[in-house]
PDB file of N, CA and C in Angstrom:
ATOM      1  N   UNK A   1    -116.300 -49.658  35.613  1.00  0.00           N
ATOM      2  CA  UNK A   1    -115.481 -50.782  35.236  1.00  0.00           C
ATOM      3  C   UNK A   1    -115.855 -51.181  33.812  1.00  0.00           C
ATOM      4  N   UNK A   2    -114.697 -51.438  32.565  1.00  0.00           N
ATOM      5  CA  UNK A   2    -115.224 -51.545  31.890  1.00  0.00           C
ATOM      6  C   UNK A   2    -115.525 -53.097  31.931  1.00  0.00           C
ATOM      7  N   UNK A   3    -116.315 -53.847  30.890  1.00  0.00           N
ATOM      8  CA  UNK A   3    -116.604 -55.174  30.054  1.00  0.00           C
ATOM      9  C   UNK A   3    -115.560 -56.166  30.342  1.00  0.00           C
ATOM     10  N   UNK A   4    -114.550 -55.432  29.855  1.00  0.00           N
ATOM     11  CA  UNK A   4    -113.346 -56.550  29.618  1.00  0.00           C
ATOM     12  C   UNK A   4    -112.718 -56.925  31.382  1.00  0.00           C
ATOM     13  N   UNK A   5    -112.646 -56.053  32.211  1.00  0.00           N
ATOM     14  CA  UNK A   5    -112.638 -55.786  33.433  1.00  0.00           C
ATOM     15  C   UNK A   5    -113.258 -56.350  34.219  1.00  0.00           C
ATOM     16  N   UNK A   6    -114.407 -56.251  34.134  1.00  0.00           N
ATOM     17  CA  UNK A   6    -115.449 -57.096  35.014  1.00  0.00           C
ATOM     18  C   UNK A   6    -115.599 -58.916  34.435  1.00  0.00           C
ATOM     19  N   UNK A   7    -115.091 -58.402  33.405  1.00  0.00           N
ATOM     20  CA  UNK A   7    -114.629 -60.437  32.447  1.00  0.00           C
ATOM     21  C   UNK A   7    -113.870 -61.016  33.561  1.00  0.00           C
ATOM     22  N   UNK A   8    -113.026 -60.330  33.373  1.00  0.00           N
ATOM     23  CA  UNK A   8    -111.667 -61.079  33.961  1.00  0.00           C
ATOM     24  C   UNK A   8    -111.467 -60.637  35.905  1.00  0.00           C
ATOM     25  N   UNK A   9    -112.871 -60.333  35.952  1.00  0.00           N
ATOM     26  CA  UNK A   9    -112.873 -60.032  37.321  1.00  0.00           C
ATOM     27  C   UNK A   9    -113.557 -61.416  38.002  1.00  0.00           C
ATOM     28  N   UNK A  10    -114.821 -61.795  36.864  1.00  0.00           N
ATOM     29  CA  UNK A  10    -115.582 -63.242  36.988  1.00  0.00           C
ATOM     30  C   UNK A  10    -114.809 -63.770  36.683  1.00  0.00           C
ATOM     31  N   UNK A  11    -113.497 -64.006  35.942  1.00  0.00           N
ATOM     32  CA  UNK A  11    -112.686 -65.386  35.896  1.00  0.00           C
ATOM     33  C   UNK A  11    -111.478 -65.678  36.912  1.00  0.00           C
ATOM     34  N   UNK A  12    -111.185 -64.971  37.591  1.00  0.00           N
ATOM     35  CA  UNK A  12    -110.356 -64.546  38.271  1.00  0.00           C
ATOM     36  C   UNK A  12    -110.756 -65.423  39.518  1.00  0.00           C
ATOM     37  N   UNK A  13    -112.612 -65.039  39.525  1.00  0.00           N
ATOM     38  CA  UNK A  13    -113.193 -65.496  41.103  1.00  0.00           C
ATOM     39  C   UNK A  13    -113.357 -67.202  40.937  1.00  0.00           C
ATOM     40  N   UNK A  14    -113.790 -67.071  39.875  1.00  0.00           N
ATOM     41  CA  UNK A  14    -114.506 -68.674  39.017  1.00  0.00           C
ATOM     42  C   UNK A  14    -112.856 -69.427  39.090  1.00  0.00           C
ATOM     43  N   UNK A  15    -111.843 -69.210  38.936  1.00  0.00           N
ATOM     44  CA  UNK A  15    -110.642 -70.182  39.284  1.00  0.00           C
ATOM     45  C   UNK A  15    -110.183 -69.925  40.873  1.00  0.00           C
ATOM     46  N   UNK A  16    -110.317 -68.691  41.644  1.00  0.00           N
ATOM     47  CA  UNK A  16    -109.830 -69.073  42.892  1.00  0.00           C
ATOM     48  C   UNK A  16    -111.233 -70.045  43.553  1.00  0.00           C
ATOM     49  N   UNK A  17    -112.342 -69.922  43.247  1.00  0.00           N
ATOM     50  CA  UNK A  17    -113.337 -70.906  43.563  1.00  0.00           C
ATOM     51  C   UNK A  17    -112.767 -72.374  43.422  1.00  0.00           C
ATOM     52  N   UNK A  18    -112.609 -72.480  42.293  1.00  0.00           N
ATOM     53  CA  UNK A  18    -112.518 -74.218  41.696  1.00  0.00           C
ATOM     54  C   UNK A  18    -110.865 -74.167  41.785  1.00  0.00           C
ATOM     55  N   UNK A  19    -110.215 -73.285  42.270  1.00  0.00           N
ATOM     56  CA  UNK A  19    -108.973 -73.808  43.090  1.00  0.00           C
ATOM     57  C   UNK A  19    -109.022 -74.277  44.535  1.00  0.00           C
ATOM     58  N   UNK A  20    -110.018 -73.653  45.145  1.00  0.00           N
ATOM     59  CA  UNK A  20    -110.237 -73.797  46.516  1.00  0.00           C
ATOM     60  C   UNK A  20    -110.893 -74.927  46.653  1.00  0.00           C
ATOM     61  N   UNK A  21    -112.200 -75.202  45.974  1.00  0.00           N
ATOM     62  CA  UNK A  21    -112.828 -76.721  45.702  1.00  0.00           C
ATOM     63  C   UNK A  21    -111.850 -77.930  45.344  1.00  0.00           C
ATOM     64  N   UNK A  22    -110.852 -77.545  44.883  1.00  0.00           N
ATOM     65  CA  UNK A  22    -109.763 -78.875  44.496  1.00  0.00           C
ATOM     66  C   UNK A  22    -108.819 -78.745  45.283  1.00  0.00           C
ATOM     67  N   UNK A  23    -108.736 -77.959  46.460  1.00  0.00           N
ATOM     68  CA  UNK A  23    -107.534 -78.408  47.451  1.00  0.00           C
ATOM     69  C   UNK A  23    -108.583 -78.767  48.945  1.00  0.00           C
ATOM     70  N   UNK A  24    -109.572 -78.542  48.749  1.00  0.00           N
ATOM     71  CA  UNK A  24    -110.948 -79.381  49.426  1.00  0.00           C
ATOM     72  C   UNK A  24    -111.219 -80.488  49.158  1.00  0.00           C
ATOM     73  N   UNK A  25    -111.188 -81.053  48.044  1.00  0.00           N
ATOM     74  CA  UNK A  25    -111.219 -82.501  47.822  1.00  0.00           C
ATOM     75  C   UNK A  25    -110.216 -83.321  48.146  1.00  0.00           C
ATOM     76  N   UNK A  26    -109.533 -82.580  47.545  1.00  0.00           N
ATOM     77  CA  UNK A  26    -108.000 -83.682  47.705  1.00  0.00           C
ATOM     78  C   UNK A  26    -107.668 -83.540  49.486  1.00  0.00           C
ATOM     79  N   UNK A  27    -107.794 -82.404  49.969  1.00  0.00           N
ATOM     80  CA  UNK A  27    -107.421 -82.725  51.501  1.00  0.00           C
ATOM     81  C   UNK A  27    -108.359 -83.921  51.892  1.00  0.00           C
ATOM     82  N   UNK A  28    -110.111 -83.482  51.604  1.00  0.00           N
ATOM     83  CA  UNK A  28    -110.605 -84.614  52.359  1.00  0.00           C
ATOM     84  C   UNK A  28    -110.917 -86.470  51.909  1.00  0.00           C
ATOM     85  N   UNK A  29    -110.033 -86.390  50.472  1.00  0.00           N
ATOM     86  CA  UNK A  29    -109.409 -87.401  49.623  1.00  0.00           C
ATOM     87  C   UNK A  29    -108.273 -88.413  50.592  1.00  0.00           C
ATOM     88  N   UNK A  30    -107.404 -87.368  50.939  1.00  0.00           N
ATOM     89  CA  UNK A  30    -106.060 -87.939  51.437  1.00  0.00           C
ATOM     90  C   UNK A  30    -106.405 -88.325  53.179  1.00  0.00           C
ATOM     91  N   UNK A  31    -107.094 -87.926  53.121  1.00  0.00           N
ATOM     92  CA  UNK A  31    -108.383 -88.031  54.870  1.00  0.00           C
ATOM     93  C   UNK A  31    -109.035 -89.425  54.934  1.00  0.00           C
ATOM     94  N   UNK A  32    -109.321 -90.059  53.753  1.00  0.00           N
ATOM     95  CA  UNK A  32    -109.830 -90.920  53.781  1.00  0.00           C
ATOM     96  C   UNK A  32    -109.468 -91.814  54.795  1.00  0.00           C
ATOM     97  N   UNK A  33    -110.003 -92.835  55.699  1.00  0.00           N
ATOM     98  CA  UNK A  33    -109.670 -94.176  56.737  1.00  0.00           C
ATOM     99  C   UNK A  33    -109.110 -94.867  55.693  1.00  0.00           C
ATOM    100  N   UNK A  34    -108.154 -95.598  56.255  1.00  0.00           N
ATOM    101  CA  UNK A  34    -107.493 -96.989  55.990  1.00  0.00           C
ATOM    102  C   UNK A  34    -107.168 -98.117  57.073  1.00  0.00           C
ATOM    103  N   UNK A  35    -107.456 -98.898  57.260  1.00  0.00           N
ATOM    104  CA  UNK A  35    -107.073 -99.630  58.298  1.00  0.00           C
ATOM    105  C   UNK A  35    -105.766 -99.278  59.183  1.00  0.00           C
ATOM    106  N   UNK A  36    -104.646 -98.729  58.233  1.00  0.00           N
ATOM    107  CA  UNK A  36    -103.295 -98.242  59.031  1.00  0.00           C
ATOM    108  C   UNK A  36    -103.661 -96.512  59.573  1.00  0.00           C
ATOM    109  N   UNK A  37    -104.584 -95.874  59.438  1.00  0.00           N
ATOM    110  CA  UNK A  37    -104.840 -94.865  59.570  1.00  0.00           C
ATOM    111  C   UNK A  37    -105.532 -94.677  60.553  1.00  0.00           C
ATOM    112  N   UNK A  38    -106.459 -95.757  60.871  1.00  0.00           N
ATOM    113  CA  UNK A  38    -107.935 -95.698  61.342  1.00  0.00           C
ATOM    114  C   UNK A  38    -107.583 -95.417  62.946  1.00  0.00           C
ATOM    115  N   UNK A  39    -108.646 -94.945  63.590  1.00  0.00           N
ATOM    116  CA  UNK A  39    -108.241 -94.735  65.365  1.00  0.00           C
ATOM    117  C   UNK A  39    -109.337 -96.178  65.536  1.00  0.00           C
ATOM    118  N   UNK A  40    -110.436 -95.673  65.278  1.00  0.00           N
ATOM    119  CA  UNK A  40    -110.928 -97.190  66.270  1.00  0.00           C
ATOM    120  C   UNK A  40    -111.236 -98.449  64.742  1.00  0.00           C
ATOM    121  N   UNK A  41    -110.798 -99.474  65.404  1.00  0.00           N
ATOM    122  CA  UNK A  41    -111.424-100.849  64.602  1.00  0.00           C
ATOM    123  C   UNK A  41    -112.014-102.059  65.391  1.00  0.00           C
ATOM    124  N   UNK A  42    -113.079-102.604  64.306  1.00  0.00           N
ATOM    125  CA  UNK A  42    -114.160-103.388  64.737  1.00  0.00           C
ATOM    126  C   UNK A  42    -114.001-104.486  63.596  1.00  0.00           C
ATOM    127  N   UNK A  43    -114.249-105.754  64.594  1.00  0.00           N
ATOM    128  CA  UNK A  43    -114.586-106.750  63.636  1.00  0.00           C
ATOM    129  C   UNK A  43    -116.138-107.226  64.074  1.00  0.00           C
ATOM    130  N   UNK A  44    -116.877-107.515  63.061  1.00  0.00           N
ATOM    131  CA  UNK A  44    -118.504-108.003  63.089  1.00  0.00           C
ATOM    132  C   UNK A  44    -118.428-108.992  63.014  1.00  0.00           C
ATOM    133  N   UNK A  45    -119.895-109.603  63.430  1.00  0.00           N
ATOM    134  CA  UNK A  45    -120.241-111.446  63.838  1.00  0.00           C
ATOM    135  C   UNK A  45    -120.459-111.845  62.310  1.00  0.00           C
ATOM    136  N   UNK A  46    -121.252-110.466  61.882  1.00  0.00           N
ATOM    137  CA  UNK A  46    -121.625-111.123  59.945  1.00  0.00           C
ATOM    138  C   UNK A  46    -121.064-110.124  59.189  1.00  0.00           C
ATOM    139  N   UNK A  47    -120.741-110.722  58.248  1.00  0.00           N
ATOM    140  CA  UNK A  47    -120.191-109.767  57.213  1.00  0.00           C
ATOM    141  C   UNK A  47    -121.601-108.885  56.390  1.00  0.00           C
ATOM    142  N   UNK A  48    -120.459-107.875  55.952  1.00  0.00           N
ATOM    143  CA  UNK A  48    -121.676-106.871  55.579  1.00  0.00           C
ATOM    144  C   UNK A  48    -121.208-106.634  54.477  1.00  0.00           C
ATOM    145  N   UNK A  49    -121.643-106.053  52.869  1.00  0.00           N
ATOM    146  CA  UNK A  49    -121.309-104.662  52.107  1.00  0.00           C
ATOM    147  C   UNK A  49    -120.423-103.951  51.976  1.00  0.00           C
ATOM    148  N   UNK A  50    -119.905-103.332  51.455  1.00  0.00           N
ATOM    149  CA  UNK A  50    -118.630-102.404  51.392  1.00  0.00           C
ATOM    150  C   UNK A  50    -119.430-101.203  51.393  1.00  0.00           C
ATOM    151  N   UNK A  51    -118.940-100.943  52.606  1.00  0.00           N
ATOM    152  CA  UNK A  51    -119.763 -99.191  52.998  1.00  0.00           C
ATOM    153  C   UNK A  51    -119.395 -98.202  53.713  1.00  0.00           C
ATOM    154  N   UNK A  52    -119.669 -97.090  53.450  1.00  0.00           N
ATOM    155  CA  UNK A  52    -119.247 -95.750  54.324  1.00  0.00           C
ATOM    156  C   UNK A  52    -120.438 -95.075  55.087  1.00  0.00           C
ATOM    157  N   UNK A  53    -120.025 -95.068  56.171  1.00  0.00           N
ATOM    158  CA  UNK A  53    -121.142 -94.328  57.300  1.00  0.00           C
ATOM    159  C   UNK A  53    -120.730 -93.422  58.014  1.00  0.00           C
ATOM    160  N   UNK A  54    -121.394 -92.777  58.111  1.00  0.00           N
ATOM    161  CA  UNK A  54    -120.878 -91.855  59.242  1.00  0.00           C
ATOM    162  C   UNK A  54    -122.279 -91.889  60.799  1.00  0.00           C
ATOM    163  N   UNK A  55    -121.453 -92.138  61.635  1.00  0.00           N
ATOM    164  CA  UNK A  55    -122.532 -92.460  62.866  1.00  0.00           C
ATOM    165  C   UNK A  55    -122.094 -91.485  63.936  1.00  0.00           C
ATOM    166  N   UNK A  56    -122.908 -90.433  64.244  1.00  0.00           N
ATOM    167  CA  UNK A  56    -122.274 -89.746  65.451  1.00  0.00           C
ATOM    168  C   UNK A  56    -121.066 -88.995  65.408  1.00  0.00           C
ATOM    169  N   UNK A  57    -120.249 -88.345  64.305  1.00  0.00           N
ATOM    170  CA  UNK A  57    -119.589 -88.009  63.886  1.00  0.00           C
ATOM    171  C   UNK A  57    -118.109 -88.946  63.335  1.00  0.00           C
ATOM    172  N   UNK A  58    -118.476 -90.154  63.689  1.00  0.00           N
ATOM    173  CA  UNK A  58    -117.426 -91.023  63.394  1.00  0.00           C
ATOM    174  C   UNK A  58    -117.485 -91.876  62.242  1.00  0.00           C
ATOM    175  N   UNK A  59    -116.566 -91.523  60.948  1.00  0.00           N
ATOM    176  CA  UNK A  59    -116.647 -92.082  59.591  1.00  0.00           C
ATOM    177  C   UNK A  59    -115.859 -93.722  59.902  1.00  0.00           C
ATOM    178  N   UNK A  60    -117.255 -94.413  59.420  1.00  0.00           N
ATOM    179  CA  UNK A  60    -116.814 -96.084  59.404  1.00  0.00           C
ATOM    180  C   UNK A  60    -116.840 -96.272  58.045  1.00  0.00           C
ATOM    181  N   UNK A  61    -115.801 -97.681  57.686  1.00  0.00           N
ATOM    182  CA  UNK A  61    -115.678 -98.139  56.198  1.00  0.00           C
ATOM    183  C   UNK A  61    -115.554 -99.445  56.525  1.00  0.00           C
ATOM    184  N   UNK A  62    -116.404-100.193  56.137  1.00  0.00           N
ATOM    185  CA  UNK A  62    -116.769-101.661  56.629  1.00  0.00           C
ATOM    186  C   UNK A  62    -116.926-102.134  55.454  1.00  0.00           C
ATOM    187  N   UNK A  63    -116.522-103.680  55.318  1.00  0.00           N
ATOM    188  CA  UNK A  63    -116.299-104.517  53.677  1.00  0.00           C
ATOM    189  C   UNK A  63    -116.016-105.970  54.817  1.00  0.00           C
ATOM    190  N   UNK A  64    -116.838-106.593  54.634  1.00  0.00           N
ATOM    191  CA  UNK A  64    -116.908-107.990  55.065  1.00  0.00           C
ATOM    192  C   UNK A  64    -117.147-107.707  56.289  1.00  0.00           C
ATOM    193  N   UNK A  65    -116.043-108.272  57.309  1.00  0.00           N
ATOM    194  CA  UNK A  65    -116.479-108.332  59.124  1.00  0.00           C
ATOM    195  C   UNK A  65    -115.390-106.798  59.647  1.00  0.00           C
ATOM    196  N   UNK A  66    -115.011-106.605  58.816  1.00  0.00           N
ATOM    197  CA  UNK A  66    -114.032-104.922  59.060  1.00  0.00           C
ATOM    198  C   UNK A  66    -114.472-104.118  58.917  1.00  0.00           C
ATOM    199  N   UNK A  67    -114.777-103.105  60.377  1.00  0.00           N
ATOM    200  CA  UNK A  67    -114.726-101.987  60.034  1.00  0.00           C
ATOM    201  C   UNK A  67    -113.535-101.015  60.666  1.00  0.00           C
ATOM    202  N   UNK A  68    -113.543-100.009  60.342  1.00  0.00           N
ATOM    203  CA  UNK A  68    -112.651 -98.645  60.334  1.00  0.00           C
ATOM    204  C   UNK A  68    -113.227 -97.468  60.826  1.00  0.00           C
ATOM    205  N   UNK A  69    -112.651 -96.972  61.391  1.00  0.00           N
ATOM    206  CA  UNK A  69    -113.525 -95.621  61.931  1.00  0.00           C
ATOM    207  C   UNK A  69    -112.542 -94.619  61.980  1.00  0.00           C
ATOM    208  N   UNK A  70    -112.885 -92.948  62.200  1.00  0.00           N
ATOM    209  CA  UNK A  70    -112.169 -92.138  62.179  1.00  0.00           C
ATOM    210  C   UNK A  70    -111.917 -91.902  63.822  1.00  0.00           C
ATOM    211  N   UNK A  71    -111.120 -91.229  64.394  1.00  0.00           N
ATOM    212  CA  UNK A  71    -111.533 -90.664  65.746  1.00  0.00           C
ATOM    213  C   UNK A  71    -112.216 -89.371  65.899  1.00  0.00           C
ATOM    214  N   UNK A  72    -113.320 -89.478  66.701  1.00  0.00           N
ATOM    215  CA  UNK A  72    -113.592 -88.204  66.921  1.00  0.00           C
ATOM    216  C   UNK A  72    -113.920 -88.195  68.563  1.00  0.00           C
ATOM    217  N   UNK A  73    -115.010 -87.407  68.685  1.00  0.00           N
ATOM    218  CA  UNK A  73    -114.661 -87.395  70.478  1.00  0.00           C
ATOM    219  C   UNK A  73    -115.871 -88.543  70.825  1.00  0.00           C
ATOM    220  N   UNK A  74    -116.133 -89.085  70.181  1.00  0.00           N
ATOM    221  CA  UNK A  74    -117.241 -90.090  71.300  1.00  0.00           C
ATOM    222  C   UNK A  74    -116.231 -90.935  71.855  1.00  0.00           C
ATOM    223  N   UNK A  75    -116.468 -91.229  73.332  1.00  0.00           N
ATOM    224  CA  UNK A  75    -115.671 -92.548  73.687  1.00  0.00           C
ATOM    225  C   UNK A  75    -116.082 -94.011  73.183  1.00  0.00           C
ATOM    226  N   UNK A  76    -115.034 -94.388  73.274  1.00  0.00           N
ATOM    227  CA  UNK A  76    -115.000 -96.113  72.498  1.00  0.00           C
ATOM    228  C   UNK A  76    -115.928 -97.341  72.551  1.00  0.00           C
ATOM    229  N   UNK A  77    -116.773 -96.827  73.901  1.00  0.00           N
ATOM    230  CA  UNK A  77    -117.667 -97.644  74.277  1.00  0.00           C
ATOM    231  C   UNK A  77    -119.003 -96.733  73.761  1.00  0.00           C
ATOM    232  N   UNK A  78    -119.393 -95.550  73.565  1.00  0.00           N
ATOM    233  CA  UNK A  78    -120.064 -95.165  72.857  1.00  0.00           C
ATOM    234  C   UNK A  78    -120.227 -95.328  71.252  1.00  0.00           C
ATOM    235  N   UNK A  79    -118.860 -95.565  70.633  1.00  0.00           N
ATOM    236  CA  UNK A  79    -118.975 -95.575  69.464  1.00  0.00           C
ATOM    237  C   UNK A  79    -119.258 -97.161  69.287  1.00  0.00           C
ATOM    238  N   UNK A  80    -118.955 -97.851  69.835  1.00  0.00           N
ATOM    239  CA  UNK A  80    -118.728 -99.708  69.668  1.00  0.00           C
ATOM    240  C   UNK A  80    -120.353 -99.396  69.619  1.00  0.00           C
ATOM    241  N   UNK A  81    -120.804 -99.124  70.706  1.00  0.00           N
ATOM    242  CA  UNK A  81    -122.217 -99.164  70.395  1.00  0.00           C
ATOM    243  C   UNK A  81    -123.303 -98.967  69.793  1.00  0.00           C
ATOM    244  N   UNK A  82    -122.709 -97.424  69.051  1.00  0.00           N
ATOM    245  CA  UNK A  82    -123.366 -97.212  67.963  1.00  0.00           C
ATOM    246  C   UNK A  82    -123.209 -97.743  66.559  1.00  0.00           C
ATOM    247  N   UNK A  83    -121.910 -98.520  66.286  1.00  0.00           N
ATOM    248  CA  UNK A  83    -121.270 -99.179  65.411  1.00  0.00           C
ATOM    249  C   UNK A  83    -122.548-100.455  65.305  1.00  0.00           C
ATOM    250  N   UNK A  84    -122.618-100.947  66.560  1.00  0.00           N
ATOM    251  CA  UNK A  84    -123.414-102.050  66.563  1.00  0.00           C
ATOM    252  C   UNK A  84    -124.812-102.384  66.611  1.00  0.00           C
ATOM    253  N   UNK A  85    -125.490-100.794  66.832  1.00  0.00           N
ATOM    254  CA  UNK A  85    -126.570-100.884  66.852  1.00  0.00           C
ATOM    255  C   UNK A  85    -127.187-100.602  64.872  1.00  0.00           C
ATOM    256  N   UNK A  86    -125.938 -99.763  64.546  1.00  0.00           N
ATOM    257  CA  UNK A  86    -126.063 -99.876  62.965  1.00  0.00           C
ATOM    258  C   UNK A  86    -125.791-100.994  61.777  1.00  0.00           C
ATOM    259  N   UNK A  87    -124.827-101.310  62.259  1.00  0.00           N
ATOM    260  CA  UNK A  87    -124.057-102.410  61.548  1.00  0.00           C
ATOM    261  C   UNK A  87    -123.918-104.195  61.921  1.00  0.00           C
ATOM    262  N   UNK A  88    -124.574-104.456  63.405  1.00  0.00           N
ATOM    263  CA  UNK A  88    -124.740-105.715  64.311  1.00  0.00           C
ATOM    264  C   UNK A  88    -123.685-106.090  65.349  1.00  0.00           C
ATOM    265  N   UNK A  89    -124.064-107.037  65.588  1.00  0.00           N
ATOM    266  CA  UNK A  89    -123.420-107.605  66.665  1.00  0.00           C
ATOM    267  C   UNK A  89    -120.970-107.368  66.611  1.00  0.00           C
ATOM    268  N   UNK A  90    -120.970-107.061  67.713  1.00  0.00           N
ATOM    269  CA  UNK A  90    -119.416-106.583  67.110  1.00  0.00           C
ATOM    270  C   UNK A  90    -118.534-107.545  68.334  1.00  0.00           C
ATOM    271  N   UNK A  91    -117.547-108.353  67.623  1.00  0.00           N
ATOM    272  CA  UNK A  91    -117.004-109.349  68.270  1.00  0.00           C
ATOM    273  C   UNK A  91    -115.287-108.989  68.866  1.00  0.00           C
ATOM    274  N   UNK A  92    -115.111-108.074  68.110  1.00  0.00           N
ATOM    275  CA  UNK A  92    -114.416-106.922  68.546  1.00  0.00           C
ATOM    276  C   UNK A  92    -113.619-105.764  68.551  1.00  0.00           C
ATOM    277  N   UNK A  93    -113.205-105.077  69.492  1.00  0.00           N
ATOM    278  CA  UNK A  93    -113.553-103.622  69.081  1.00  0.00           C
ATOM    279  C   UNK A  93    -112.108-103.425  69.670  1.00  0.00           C
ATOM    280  N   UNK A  94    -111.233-101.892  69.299  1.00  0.00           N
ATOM    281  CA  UNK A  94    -109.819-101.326  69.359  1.00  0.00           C
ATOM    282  C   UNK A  94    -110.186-100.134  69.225  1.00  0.00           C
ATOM    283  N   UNK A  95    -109.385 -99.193  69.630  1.00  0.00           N
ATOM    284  CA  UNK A  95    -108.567 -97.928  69.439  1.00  0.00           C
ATOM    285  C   UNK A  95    -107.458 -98.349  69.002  1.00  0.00           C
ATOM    286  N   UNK A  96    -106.901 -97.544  68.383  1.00  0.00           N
ATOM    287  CA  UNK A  96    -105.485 -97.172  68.131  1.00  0.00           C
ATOM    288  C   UNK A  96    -104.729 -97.776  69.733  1.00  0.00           C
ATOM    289  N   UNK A  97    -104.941 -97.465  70.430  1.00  0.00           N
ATOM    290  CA  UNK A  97    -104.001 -97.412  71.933  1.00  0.00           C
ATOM    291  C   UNK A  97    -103.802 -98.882  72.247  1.00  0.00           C
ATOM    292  N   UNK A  98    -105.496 -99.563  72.298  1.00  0.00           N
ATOM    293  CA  UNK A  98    -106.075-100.498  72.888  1.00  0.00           C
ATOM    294  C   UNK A  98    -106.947-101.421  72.672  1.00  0.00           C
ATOM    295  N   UNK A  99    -106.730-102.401  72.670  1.00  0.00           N
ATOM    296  CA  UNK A  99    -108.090-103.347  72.614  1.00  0.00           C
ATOM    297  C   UNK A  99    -109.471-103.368  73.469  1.00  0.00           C
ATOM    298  N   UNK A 100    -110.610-103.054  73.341  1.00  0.00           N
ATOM    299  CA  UNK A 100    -111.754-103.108  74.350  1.00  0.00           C
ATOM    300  C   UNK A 100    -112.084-104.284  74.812  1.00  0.00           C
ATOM    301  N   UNK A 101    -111.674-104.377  76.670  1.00  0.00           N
ATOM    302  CA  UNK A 101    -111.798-105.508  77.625  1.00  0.00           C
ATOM    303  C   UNK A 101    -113.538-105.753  76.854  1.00  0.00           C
ATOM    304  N   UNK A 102    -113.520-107.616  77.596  1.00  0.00           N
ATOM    305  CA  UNK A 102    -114.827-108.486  77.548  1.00  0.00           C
ATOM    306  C   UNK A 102    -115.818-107.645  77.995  1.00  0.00           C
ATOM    307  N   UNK A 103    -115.764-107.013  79.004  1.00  0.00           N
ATOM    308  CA  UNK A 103    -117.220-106.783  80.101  1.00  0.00           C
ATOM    309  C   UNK A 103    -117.708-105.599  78.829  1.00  0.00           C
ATOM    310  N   UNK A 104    -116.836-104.650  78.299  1.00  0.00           N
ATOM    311  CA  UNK A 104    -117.162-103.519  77.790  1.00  0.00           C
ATOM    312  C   UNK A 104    -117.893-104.197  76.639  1.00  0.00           C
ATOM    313  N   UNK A 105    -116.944-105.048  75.801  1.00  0.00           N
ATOM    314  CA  UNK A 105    -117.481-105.963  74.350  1.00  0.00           C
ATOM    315  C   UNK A 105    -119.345-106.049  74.893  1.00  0.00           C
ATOM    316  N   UNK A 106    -119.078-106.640  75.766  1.00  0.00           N
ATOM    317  CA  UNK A 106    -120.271-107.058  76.192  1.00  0.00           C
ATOM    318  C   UNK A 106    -121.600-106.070  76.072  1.00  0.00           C
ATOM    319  N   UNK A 107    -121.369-104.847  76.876  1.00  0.00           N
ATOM    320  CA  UNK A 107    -122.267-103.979  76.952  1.00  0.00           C
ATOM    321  C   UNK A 107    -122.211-103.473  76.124  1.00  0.00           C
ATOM    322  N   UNK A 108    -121.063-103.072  75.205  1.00  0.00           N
ATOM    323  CA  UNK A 108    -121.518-102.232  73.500  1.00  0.00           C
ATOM    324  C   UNK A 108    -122.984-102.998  73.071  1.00  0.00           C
ATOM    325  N   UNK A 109    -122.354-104.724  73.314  1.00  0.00           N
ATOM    326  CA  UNK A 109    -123.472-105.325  72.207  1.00  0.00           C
ATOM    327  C   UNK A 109    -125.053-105.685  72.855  1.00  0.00           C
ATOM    328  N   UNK A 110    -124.896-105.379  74.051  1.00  0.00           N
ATOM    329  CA  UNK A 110    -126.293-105.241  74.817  1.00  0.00           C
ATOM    330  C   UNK A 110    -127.071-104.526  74.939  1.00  0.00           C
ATOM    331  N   UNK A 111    -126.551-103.006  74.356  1.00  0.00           N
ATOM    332  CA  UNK A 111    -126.919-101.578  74.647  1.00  0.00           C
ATOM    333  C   UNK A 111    -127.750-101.574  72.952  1.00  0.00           C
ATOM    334  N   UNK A 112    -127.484-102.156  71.705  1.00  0.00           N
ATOM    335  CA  UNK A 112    -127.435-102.372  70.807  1.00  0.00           C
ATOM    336  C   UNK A 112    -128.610-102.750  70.548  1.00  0.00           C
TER     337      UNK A 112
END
C-alpha cells in the first residue's frame, strides 16, 4: 500500500469514528429526561441542587423538590426507594400510568 493510501485509509477511519461518536451523542442528547418525557416522577420533602444521578440503572434529574427519572426495569417501589434513600424523604411518587398509593409512599420512605 502506498503512503498516500494508507493516508487516506487513516482518514477515512478517523471520520467514520467521529461520525459515529456524533450520532452517539446526539442520540443520547435527544434521550435526555424532561418532565414530559420522564416514566417515573418524584416530589421531595426538601429541595435539593440541580442534579443528575443515575441510581440502579434509573437516570434522575432533580432541581428543587422535582425529580425525573428514566424507566428502566426496577419496579416503582424499588426505585421510590432508592430515590429516597439518595436524595431524602419523597412525598410523592408516579409512573407515567400512575400515582403511588399512601401505604407504598410510606414504605419507600421507611425502607430509606
Amino acid at each position: 500500500m502506498t503512503r498516500f493510501a494508507n493516508t487516506l485509509t487513516q482518514i477515512a477511519f478517523v471520520a467514520a469514528a467521529s461520525l459515529s461518536s456524533m450520532v452517539m451523542l446526539q442520540a443520547s442528547t435527544a434521550s435526555a429526561q424532561t418532565p414530559q418525557t420522564s416514566y417515573f416522577n418524584a416530589e421531595l420533602a426538601s429541595p435539593v441542587e440541580k442534579t443528575t444521578k443515575i441510581i440502579q440503572g434509573v437516570v434522575w434529574q432533580c432541581e428543587g423538590t422535582v425529580c425525573t427519572g428514566s424507566k428502566a426495569t426496577s419496579r416503582p417501589i424499588n426505585a421510590c426507594t432508592r430515590l429516597s434513600r439518595k436524595m431524602g424523604e419523597v412525598t410523592s411518587f408516579a409512573t407515567r400510568s400512575e400515582p403511588m398509593a399512601g401505604d407504598d409512599l410510606a414504605a419507600c420512605n421507611a425502607k430509606g
